[in-house]
C-alpha atoms as a PDB file:
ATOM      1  CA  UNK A   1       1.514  -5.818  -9.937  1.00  0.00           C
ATOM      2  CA  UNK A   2       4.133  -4.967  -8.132  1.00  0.00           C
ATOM      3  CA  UNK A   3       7.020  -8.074  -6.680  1.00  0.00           C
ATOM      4  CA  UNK A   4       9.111  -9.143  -4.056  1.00  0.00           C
ATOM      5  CA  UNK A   5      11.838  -6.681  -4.568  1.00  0.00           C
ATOM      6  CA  UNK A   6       9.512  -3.948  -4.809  1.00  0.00           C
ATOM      7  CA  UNK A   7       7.634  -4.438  -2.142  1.00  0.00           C
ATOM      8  CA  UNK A   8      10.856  -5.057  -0.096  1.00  0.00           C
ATOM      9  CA  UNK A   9      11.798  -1.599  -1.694  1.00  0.00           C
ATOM     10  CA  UNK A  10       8.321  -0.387   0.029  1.00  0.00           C
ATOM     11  CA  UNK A  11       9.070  -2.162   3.252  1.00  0.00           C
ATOM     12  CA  UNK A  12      12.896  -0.584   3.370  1.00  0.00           C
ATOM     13  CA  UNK A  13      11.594   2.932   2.780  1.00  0.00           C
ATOM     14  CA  UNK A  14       8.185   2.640   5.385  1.00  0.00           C
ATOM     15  CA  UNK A  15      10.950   1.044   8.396  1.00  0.00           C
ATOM     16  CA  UNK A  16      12.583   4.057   9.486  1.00  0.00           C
ATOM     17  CA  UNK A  17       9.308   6.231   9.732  1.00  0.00           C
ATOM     18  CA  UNK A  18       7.073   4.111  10.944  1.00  0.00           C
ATOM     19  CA  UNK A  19       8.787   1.271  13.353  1.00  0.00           C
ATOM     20  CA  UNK A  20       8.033   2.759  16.819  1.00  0.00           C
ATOM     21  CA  UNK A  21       5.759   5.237  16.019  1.00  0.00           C
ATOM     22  CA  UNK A  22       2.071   5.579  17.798  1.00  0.00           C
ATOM     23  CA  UNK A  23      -1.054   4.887  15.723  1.00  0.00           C
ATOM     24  CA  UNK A  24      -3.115   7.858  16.749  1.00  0.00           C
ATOM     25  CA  UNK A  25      -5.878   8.004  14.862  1.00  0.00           C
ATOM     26  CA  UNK A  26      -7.180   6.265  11.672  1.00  0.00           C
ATOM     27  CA  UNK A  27      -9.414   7.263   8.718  1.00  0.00           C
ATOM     28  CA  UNK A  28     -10.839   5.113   6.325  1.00  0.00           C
ATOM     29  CA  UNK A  29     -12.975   7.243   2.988  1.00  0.00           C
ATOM     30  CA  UNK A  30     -14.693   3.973   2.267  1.00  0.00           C
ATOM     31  CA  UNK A  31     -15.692   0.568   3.461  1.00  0.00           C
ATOM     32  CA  UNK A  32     -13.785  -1.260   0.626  1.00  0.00           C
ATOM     33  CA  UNK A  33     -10.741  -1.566  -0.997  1.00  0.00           C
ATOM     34  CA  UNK A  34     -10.906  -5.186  -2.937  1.00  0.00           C
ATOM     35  CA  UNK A  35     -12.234  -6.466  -0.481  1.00  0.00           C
ATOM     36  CA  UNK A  36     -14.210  -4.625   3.160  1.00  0.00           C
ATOM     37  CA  UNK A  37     -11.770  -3.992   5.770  1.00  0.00           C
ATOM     38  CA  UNK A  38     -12.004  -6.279   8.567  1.00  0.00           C
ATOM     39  CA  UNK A  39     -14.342  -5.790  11.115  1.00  0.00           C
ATOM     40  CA  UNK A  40     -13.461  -3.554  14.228  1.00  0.00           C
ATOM     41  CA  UNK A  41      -9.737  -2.307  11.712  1.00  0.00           C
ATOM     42  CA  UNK A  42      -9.877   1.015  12.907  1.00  0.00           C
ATOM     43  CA  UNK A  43     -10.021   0.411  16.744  1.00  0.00           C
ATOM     44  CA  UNK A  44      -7.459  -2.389  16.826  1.00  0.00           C
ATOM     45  CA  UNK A  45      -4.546   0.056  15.482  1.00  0.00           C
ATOM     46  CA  UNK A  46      -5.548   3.198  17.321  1.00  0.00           C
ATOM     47  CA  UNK A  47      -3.683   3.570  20.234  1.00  0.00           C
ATOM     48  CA  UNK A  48      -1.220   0.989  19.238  1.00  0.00           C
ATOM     49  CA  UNK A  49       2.737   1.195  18.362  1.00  0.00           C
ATOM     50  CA  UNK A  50       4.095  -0.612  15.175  1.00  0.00           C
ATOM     51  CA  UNK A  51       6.628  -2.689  16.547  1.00  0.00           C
ATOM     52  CA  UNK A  52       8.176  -3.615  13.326  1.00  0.00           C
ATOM     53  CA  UNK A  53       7.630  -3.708   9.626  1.00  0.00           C
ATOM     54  CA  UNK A  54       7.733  -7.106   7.750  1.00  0.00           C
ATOM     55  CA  UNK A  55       7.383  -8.172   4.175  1.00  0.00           C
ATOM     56  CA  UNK A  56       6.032 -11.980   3.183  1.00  0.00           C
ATOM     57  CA  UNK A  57       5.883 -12.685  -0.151  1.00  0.00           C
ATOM     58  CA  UNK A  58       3.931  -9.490  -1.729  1.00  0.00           C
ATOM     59  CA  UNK A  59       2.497  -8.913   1.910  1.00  0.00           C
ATOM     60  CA  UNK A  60       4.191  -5.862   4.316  1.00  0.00           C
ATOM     61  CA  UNK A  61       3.272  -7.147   7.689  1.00  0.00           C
ATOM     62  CA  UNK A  62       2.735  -4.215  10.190  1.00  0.00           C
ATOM     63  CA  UNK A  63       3.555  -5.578  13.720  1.00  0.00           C
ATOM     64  CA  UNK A  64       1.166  -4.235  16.655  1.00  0.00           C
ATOM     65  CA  UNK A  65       2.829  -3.722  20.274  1.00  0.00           C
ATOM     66  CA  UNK A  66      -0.734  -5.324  21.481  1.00  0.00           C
ATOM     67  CA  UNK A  67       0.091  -8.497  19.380  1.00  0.00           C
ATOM     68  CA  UNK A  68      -1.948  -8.120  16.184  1.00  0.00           C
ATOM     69  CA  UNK A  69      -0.335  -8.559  12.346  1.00  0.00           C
ATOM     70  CA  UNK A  70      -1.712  -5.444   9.981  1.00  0.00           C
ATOM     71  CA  UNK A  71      -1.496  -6.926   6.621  1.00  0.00           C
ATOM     72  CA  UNK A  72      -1.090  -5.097   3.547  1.00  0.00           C
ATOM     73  CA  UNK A  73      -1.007  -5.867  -0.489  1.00  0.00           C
ATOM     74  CA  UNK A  74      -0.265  -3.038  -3.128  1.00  0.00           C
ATOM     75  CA  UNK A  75      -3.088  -4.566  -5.291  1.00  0.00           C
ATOM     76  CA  UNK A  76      -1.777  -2.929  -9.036  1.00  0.00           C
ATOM     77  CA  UNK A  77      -1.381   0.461  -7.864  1.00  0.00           C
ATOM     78  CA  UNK A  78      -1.293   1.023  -3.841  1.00  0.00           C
ATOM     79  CA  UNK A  79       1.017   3.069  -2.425  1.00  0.00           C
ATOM     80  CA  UNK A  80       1.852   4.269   1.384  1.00  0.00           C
ATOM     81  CA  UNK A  81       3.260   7.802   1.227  1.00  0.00           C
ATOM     82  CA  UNK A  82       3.316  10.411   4.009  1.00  0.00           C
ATOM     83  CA  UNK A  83       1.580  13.778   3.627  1.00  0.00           C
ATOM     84  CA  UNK A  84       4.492  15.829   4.972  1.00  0.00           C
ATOM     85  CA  UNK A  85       6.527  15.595   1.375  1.00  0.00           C
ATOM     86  CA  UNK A  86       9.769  14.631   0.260  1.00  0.00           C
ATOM     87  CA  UNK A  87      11.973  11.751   2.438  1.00  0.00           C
ATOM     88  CA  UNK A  88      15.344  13.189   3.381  1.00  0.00           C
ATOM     89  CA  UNK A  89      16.999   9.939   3.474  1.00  0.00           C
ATOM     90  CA  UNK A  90      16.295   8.088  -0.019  1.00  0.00           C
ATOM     91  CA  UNK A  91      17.636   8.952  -3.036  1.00  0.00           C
ATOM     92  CA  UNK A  92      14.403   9.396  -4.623  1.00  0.00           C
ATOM     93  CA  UNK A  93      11.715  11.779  -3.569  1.00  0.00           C
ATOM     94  CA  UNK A  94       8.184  11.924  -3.777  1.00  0.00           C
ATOM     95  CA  UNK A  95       7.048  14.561  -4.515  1.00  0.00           C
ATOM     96  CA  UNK A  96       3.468  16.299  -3.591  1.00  0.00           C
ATOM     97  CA  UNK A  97       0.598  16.647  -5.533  1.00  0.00           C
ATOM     98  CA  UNK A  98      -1.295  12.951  -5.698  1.00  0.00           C
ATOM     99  CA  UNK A  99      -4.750  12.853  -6.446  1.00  0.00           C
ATOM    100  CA  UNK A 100      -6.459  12.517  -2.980  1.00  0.00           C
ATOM    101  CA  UNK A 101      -9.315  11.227  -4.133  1.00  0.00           C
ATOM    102  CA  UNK A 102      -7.898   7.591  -4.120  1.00  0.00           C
ATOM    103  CA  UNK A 103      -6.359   8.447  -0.516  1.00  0.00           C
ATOM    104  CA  UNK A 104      -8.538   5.286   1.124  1.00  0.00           C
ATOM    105  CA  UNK A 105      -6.334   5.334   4.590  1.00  0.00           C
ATOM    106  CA  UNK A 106      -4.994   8.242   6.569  1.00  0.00           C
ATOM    107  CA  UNK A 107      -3.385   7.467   9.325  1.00  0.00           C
ATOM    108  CA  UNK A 108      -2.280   9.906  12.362  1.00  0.00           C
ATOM    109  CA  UNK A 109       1.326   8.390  13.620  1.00  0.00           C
ATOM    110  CA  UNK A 110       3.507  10.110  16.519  1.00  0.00           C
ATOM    111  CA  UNK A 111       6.957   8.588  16.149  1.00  0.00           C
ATOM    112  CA  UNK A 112       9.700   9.350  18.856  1.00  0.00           C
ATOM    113  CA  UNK A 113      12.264  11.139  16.853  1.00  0.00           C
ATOM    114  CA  UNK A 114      10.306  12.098  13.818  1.00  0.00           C
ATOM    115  CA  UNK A 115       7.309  13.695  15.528  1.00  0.00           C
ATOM    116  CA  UNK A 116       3.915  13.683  13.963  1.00  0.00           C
ATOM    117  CA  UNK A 117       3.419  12.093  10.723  1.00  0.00           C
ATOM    118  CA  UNK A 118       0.898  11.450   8.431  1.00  0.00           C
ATOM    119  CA  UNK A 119       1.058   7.991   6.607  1.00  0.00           C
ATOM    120  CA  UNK A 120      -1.647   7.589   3.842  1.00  0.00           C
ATOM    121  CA  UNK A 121      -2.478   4.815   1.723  1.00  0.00           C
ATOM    122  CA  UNK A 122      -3.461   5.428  -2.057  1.00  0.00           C
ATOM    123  CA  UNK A 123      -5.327   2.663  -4.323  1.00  0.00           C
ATOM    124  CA  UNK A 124      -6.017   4.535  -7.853  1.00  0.00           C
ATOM    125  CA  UNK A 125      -7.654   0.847  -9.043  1.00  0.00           C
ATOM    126  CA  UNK A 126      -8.078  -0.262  -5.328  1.00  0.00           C
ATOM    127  CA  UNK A 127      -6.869  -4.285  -6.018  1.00  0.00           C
ATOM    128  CA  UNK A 128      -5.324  -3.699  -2.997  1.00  0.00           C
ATOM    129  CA  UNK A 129      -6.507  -4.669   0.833  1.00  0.00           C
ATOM    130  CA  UNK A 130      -5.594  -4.532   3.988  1.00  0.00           C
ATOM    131  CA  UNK A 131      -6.048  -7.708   6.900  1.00  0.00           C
ATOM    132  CA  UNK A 132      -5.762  -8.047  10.417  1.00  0.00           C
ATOM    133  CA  UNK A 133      -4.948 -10.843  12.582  1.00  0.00           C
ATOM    134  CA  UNK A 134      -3.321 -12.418  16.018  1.00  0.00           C
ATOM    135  CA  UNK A 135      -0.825 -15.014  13.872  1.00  0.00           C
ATOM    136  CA  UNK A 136       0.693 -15.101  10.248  1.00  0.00           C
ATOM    137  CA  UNK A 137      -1.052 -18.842  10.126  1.00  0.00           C
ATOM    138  CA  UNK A 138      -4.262 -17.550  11.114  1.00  0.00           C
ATOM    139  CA  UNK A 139      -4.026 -15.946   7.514  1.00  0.00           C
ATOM    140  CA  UNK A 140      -5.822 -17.009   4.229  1.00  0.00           C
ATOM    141  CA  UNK A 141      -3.496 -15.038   2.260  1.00  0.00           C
ATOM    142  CA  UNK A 142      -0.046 -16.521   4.025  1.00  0.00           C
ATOM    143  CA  UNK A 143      -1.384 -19.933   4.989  1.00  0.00           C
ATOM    144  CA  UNK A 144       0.637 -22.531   2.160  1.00  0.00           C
ATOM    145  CA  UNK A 145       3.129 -20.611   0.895  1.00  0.00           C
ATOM    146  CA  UNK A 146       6.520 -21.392  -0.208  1.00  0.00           C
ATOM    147  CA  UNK A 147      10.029 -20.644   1.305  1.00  0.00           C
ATOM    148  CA  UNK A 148      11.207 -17.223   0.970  1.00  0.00           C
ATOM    149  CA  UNK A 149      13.873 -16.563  -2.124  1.00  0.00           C
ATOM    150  CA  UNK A 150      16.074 -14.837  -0.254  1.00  0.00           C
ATOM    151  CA  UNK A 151      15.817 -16.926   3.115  1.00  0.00           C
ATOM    152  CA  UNK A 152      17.981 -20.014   4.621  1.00  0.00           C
ATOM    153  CA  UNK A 153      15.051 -22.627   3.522  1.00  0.00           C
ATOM    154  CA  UNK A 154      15.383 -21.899  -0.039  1.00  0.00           C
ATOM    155  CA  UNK A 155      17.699 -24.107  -2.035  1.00  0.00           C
ATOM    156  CA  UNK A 156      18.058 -26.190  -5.048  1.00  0.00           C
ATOM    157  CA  UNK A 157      17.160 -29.238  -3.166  1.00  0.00           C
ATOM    158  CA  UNK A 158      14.219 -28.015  -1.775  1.00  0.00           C
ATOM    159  CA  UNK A 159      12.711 -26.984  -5.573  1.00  0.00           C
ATOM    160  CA  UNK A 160      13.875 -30.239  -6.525  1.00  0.00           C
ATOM    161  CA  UNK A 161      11.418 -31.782  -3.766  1.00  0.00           C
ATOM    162  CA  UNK A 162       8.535 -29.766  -4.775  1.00  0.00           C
ATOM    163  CA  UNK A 163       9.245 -29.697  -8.990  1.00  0.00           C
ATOM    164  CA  UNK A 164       9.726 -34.068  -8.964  1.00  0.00           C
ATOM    165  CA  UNK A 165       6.768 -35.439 -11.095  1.00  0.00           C
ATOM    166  CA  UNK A 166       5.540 -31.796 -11.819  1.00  0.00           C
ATOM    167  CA  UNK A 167       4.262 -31.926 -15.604  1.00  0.00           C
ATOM    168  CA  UNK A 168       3.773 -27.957 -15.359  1.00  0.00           C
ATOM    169  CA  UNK A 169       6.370 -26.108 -17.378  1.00  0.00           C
ATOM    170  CA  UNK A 170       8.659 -24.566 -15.628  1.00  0.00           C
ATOM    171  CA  UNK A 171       7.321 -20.712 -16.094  1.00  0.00           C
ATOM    172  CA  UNK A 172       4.474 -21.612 -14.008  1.00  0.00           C
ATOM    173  CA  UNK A 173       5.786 -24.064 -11.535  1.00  0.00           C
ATOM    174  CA  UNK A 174       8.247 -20.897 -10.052  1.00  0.00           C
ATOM    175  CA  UNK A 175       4.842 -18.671  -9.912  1.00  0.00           C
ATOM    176  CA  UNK A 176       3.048 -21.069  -8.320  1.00  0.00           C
ATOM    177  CA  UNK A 177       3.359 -19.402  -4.126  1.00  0.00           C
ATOM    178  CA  UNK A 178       3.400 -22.765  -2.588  1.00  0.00           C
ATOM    179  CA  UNK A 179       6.591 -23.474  -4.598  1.00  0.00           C
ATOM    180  CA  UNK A 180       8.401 -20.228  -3.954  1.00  0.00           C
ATOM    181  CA  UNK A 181       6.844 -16.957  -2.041  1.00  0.00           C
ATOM    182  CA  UNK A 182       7.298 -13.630  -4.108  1.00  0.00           C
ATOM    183  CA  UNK A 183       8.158 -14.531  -7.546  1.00  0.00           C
ATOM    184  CA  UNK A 184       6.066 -12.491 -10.279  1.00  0.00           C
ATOM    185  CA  UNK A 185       6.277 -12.831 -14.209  1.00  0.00           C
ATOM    186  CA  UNK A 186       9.139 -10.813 -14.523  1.00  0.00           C
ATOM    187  CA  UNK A 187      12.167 -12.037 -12.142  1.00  0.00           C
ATOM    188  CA  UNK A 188      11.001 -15.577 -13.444  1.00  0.00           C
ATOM    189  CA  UNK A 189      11.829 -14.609 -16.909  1.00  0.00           C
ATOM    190  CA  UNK A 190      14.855 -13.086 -15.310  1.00  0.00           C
ATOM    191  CA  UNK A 191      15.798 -15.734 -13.633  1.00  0.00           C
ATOM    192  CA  UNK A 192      14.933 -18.357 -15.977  1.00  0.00           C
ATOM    193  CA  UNK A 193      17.265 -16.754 -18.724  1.00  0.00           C
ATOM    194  CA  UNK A 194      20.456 -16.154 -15.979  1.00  0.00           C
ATOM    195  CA  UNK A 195      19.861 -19.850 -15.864  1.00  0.00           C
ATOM    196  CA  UNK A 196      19.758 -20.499 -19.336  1.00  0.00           C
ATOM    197  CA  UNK A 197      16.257 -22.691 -19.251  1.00  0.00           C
ATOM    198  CA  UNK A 198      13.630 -22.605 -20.962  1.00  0.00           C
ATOM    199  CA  UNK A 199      10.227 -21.353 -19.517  1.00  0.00           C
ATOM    200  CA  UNK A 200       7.917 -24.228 -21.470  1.00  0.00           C
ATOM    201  CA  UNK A 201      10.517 -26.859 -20.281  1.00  0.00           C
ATOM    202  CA  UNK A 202       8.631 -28.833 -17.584  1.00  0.00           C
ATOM    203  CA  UNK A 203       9.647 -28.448 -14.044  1.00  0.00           C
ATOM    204  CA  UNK A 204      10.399 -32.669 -13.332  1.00  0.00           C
ATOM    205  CA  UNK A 205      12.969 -32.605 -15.996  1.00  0.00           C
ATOM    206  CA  UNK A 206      14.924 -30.525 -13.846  1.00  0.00           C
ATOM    207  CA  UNK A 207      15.210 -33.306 -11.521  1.00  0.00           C
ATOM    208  CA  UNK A 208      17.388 -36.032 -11.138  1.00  0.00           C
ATOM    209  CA  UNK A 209      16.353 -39.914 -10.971  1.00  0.00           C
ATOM    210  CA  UNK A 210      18.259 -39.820  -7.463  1.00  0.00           C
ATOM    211  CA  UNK A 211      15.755 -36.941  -6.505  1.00  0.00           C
ATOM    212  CA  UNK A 212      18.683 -34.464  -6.146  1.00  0.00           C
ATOM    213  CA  UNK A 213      18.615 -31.137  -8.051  1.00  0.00           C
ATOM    214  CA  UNK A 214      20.146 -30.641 -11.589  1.00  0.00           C
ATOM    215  CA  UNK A 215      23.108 -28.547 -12.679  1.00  0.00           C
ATOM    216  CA  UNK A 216      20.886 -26.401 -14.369  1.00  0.00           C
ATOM    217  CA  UNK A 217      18.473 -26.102 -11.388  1.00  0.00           C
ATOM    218  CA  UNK A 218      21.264 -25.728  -8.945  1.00  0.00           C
ATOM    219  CA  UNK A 219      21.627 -22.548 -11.551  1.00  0.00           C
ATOM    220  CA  UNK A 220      18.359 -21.563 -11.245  1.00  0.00           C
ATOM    221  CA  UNK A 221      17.889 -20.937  -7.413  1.00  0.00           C
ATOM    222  CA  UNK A 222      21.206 -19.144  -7.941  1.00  0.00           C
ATOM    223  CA  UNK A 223      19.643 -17.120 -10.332  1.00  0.00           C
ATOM    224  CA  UNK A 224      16.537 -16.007  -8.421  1.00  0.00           C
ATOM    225  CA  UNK A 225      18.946 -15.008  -5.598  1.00  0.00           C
ATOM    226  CA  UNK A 226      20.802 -12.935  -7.726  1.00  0.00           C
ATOM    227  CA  UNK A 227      18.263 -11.125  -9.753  1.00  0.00           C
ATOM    228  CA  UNK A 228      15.829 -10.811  -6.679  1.00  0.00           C
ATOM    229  CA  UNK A 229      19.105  -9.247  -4.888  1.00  0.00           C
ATOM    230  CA  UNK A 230      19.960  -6.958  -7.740  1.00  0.00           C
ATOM    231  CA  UNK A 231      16.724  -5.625  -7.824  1.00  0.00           C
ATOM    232  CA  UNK A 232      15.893  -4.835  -4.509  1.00  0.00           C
ATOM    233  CA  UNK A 233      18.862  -3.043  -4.914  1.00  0.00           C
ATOM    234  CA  UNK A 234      17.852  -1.096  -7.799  1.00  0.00           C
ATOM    235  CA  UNK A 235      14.650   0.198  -5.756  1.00  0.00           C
ATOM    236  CA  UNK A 236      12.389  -2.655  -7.760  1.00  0.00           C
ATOM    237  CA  UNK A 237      11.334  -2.163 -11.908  1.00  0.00           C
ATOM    238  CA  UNK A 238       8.880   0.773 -12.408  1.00  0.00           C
ATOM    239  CA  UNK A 239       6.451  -0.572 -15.183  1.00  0.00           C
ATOM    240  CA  UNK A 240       3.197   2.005 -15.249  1.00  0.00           C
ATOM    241  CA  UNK A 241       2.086   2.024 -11.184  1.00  0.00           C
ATOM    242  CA  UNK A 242       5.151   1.181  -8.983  1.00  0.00           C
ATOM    243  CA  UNK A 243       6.735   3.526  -7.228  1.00  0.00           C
ATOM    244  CA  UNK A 244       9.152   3.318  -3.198  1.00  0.00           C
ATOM    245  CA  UNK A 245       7.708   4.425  -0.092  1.00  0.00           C
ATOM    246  CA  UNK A 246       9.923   7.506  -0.593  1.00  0.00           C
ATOM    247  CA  UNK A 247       7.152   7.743  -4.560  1.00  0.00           C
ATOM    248  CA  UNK A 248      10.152   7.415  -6.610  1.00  0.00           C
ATOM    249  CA  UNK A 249      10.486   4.794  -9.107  1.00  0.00           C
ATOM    250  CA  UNK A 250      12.803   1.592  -9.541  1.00  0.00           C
ATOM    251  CA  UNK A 251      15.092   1.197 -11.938  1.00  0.00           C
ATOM    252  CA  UNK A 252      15.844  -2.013 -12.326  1.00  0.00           C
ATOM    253  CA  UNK A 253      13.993  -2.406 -15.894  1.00  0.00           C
ATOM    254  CA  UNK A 254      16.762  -0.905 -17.057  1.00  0.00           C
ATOM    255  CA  UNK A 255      18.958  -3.868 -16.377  1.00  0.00           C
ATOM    256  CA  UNK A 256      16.337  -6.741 -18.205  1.00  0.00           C
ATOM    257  CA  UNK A 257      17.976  -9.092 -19.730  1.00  0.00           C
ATOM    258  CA  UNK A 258      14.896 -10.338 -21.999  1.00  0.00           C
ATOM    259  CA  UNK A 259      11.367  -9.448 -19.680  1.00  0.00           C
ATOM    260  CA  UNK A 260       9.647  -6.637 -22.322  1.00  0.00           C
ATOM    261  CA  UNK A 261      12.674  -6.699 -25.125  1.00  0.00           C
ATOM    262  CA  UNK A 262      11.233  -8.851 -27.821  1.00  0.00           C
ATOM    263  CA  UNK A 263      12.815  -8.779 -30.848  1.00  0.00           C
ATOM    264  CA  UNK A 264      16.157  -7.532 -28.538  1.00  0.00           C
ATOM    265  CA  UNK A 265      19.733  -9.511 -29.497  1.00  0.00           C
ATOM    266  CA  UNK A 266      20.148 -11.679 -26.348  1.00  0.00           C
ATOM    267  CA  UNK A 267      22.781  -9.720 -23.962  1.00  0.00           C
ATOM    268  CA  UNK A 268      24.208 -13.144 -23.021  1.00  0.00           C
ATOM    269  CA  UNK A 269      27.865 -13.133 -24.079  1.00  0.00           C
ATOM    270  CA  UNK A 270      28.595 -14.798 -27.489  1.00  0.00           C
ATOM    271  CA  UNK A 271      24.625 -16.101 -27.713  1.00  0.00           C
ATOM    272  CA  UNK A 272      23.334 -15.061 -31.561  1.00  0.00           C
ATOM    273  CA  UNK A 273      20.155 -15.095 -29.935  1.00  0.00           C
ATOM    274  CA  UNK A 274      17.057 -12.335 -30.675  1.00  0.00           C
ATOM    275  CA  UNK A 275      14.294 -12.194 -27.299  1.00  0.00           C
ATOM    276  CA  UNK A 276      10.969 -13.799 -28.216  1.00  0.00           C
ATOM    277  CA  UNK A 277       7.274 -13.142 -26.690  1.00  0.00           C
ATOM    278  CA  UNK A 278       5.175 -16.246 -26.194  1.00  0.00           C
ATOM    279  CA  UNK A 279       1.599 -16.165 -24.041  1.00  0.00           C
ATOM    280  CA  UNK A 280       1.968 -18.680 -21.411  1.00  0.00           C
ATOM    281  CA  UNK A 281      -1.841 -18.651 -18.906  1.00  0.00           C
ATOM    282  CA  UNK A 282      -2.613 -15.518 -20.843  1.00  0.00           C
ATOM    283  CA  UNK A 283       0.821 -14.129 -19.770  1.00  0.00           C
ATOM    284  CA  UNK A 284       3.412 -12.913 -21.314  1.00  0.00           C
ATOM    285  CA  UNK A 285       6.856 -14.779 -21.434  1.00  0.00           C
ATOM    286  CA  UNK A 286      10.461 -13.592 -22.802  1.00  0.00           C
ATOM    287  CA  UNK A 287      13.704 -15.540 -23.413  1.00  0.00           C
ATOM    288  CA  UNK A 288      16.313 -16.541 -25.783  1.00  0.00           C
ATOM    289  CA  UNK A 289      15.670 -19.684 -28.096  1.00  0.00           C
ATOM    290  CA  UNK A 290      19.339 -20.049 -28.205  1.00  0.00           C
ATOM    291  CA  UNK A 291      20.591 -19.685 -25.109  1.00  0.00           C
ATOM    292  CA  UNK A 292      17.299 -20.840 -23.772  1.00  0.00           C
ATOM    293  CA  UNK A 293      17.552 -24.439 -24.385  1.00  0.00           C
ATOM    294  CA  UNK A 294      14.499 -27.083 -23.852  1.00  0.00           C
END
C-alpha cells in the first residue's frame, strides 16, 4: 500500500494540472469502491474549482472553491492519471494503454492554462475510496491522528510524550497513526535501522526517567525526516502497484538499506552485520542484529 512519500509523489505530480481547474462533469462506473461513495459525490464537485491539492497522512485532500474537502486513499493499487497521455513536465511518463475496465472515476476538468483535461481514477483491487466533507475534523479517517513527519509539531520530545509507558515494541508503536501520520512498514524499517534500534525493542525504553527523549530517539525522528525526505525525492519505492501521477514508478527501493534484503550484508559502515526477516502482526520486519541493538 502505497506511503507518505508516495502519495506526496502523487500529490506533487496531480498540483500543477489540477489546482484551479473547473470540475465539469463527473462519472462514476459503479456505486463502490471499498466502500459506496458518499451520498450526493457527484453533484457537490460538478461545477466546482479545486482550490488546492493536499496530502494528510496517506489521504490527498482535494480542496473545493464552495468549501468542501474531496478525500482520496490509493487503497493497494489506485491511481489518478489523465487520459490525454504522457506529462511534459516529470521525468517519468505514463504512458497509454491501462485497462479501462478498472477506470471507476472520470472526471471532465477545464483548467485555465492547460485547457480541457481528463483526470481518471483507476482501482485494479478497488481498496481504495473516496470521501467528502465541510472540515478535515468532520472526518473518520483524519479524526486522531498523529503529527505530520515532515511538519513543525514533530519532534523527539513529542514521541517521547506519546512512547512513555508504551509496552508495544517499537515497530508498531511508529505505525500506530495516532503516534505519527504516514509511516508504513517500510520507512519504519528504514528509519529504525538509520537509527540503529531495534524494531522488537519496546517504545518506553526509549524514554528517559526525566520524560525527555533519548539519544537514540532524538536519532530516530532524525531518521524518519531523512528517509521520508529522501524518498519523496526519489518519486516514492515502486513495489508491484505504485506508480506517480505522471504513471511512472519510484525508485527509491533502490536505496533500502535492509526493507526486502534479507540475508543482505548490512550497508552500515564497518557493521559485520547480514539483514534478517522476522513477522511482527503478520508483517514483515528487516534490520541488522548487529547494528540493530535491543
Amino acid at each position: 500500500m502505497p506511503e507518505l512519500p508516495e502519495v506526496e509523489t502523487v500529490r506533487r505530480g496531480l498540483a500543477p494540472y489540477v489546482e484551479g481547474a473547473l470540475i465539469e462533469k463527473v462519472t462514476l462506473n459503479r456505486k463502490d469502491l471499498r466502500f459506496p461513495f458518499p451520498k450526493g459525490f457527484v453533484e457537490a464537485l460538478e461545477g466546482q474549482s479545486i482550490v488546492s491539492v493536499g496530502r494528510r497522512a496517506k489521504y490527498l485532500l482535494f480542496r473545493l472553491s464552495g468549501g468542501k474537502i474531496w478525500l482520496g486513499h490509493l487503497g493497494m493499487t489506485g491511481i489518478f492519471r489523465f487520459a490525454e497521455g504522457r506529462f511534459k513536465e516529470p521525468s517519468r511518463y505514463y504512458e497509454p494503454g491501462e485497462d479501462i475496465k478498472h477506470d471507476h472515476v472520470v472526471i471532465a476538468l477545464n483548467h485555465p492554462k492547460k485547457g480541457p483535461l481528463t483526470l481518471i481514477y483507476s482501482d485494479a483491487r478497488r481498496f481504495g475510496f473516496m470521501d467528502l466533507f465541510e472540515r478535515e475534523e468532520d472526518s473518520p479517517y483524519l479524526a486522531g491522528l498523529g503529527p505530520e513527519p515532515l511538519g513543525n509539531a514533530f519532534n523527539a520530545g513529542e514521541m517521547a510524550e506519546r512512547f512513555r509507558g508504551k509496552k508495544a515494541p517499537m515497530k508498531a508503536a511508529l505505525l500506530d497513526q495516532r503516534v505519527v501520520a504516514g509511516l508504513g512498514n517500510i520507512y519504519v524499517s528504514e528509519a529504525l535501522h538509520r537509527a540503529h534500534i531495534r524494531p522488537t525493542t519496546e517504545a518506553r525504553k526509549l524514554v528517559l526517567k526525566s520524560g525527555k527523549p533519548s539519544a537514540r530517539l532524538e536519532l530516530l525522528a532524525d531518521g524518519v525526516r531523512t528517509v521520508l525526505t529522501e524518498a519523496i525525492d526519489a518519486g516514492g519505492s515502486t513495489l508491484r502497484d505504485f506508480r506517480a501521477a505522471d504513471g511512472g514508478s519510484g525508485y527509491f527501493q533502490h536505496r533500502f538499506a535492509v526493507y526486502d534484503r534479507e540475508g543482505e550484508p548490512c550497508p552500515t559502515p564497518g557493521c559485520s552485520g547480514t539483514i534478517r526477516r522476522i513477522v511482527q502482526s503478520g508483517r514483515s520486519t528487516f534490520y541488522c542484529p548487529v547494528c540493530q541493538k535491543p
